[in-house]
Protein backbone atom coordinates (compact mmCIF):
# COMPACT_ATOMS: atom_id res chain seq x y z
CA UNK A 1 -7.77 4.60 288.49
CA UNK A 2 -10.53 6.07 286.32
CA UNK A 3 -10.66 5.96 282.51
CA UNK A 4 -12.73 8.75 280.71
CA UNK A 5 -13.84 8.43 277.34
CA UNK A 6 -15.55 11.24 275.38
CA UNK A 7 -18.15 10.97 272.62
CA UNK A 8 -20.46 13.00 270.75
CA UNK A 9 -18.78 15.93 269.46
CA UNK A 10 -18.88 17.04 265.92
CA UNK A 11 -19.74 20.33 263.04
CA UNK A 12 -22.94 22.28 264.34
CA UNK A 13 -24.21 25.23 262.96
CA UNK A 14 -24.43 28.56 265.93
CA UNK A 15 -27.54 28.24 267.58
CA UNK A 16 -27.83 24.15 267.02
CA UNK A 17 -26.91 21.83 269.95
CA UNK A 18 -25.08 18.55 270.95
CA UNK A 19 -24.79 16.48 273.70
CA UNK A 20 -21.45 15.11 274.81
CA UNK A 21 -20.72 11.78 276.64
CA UNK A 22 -18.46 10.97 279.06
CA UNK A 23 -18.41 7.57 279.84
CA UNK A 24 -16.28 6.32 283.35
CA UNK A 25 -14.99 3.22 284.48
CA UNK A 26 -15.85 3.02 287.66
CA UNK A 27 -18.84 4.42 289.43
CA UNK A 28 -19.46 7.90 288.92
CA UNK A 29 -20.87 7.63 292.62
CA UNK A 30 -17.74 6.63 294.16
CA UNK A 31 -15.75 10.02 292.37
CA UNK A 32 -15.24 12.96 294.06
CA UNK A 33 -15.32 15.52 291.52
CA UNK A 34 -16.05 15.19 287.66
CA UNK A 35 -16.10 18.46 284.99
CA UNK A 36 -15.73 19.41 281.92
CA UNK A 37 -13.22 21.47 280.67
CA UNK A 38 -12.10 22.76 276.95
CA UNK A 39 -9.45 24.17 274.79
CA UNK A 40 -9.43 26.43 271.94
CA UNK A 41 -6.88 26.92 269.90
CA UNK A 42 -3.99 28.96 271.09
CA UNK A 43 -5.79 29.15 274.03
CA UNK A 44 -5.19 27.43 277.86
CA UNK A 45 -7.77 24.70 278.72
CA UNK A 46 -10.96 26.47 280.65
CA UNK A 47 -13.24 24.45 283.02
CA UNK A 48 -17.16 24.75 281.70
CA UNK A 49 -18.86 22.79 284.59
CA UNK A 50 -18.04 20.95 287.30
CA UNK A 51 -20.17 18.28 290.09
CA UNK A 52 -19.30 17.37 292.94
CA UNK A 53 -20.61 14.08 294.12
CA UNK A 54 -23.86 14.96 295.89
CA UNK A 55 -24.05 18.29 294.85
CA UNK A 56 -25.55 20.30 292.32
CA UNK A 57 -23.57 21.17 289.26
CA UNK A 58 -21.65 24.78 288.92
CA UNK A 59 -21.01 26.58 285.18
CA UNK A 60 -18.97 29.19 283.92
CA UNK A 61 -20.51 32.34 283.71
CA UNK A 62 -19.90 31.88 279.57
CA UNK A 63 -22.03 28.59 279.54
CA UNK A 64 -24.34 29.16 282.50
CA UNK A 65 -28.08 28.74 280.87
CA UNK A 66 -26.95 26.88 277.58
CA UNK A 67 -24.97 24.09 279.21
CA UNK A 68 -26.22 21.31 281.80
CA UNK A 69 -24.96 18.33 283.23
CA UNK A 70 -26.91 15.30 283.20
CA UNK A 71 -25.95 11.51 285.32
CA UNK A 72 -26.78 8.20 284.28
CA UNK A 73 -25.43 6.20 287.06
CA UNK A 74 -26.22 2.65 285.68
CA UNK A 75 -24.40 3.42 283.09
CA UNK A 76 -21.27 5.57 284.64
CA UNK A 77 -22.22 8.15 282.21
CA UNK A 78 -22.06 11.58 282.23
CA UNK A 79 -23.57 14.10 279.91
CA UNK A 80 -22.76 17.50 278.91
CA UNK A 81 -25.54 18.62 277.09
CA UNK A 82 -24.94 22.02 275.35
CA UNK A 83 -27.22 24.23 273.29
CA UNK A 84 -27.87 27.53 271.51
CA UNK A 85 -24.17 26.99 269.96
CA UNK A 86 -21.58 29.83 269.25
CA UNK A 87 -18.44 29.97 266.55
CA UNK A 88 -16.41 30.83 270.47
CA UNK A 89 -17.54 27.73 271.87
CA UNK A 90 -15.64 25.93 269.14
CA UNK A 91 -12.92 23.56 270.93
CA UNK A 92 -11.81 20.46 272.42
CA UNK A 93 -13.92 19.88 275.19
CA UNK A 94 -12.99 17.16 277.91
CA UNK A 95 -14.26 15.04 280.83
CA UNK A 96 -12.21 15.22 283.99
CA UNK A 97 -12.38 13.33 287.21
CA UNK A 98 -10.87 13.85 290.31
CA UNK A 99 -10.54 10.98 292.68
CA UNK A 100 -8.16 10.04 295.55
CA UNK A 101 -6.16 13.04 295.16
CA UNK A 102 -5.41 12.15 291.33
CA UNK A 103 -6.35 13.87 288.03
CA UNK A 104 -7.48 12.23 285.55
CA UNK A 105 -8.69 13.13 281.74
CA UNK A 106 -10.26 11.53 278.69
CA UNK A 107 -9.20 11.70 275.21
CA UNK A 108 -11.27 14.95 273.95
CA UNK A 109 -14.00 15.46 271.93
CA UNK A 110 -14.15 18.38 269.26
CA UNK A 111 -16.62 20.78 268.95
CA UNK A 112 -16.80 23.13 265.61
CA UNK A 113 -19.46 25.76 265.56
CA UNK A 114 -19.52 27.17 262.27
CA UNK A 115 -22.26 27.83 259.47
C-alpha cells in the first residue's frame, strides 16, 4: 500500500506561485508511477504531470513551463511546484501513485487563484 498526503495549497493572487507537497509512505523509489492530477468544479479530474520512476517528468500542454516536479527521496517527498498562477488553474489538485497494478490517491489540496 501507499498513503499520499497533500500539503501546501492555499489563496494566491494570478501570477503568484505555490509549491505543493506530496508526502509518500514508502519509498518514492520503489513506485512505479506518481502524478498529479486536479479537479475543478463541475469539471472531471485532469492529470497535470506525471514521473515515471527513472524518467523525466511529462506536463500537460496547459501547465508545461509553469509547473515542475521536484524529488526529495530521503524524505519520500514529492513536489509540485507551480508558478505564474491563473483564476483556471483554481482546483483541487492531487498526488497519485501507481504501484503493483493499484491506484492510489491522497486527500487533495486546494488551490484558489483569485485577486
Amino acid at each position: 500500500q501507499v498513503q499520499l498526503v497533500e500539503s501546501g495549497g492555499g489563496l494566491v493572487q494570478p501570477g503568484g506561485s505555490l509549491r505543493l507537497s506530496c508526502v509518500a509512505s514508502r519509498s518514492i523509489l520503489s513506485v512505479a508511477f506518481m502524478g498529479w492530477y486536479r479537479q475543478a468544479p463541475g469539471k472531471e479530474r485532469e492529470v497535470v504531470a506525471l514521473i515515471r520512476s527513472g524518467t523525466s517528468p511529462t506536463y500537460a500542454e496547459s501547465v508545461k513551463a509553469r509547473l515542475t516536479i521536484s524529488r526529495d527521496y530521503a524524505k519520500n517527498t514529492e513536489y509540485l511546484q507551480m508558478s505564474s498562477l491563473k483564476p483556471k488553474d483554481t482546483a483541487v489538485y492531487y498526488c497519485n501513485a501507481q504501484h503493483l497494478n493499484q491506484n492510489y490517491w491522497g486527500q487533495g489540496t486546494q488551490v484558489t487563484v483569485s485577486s
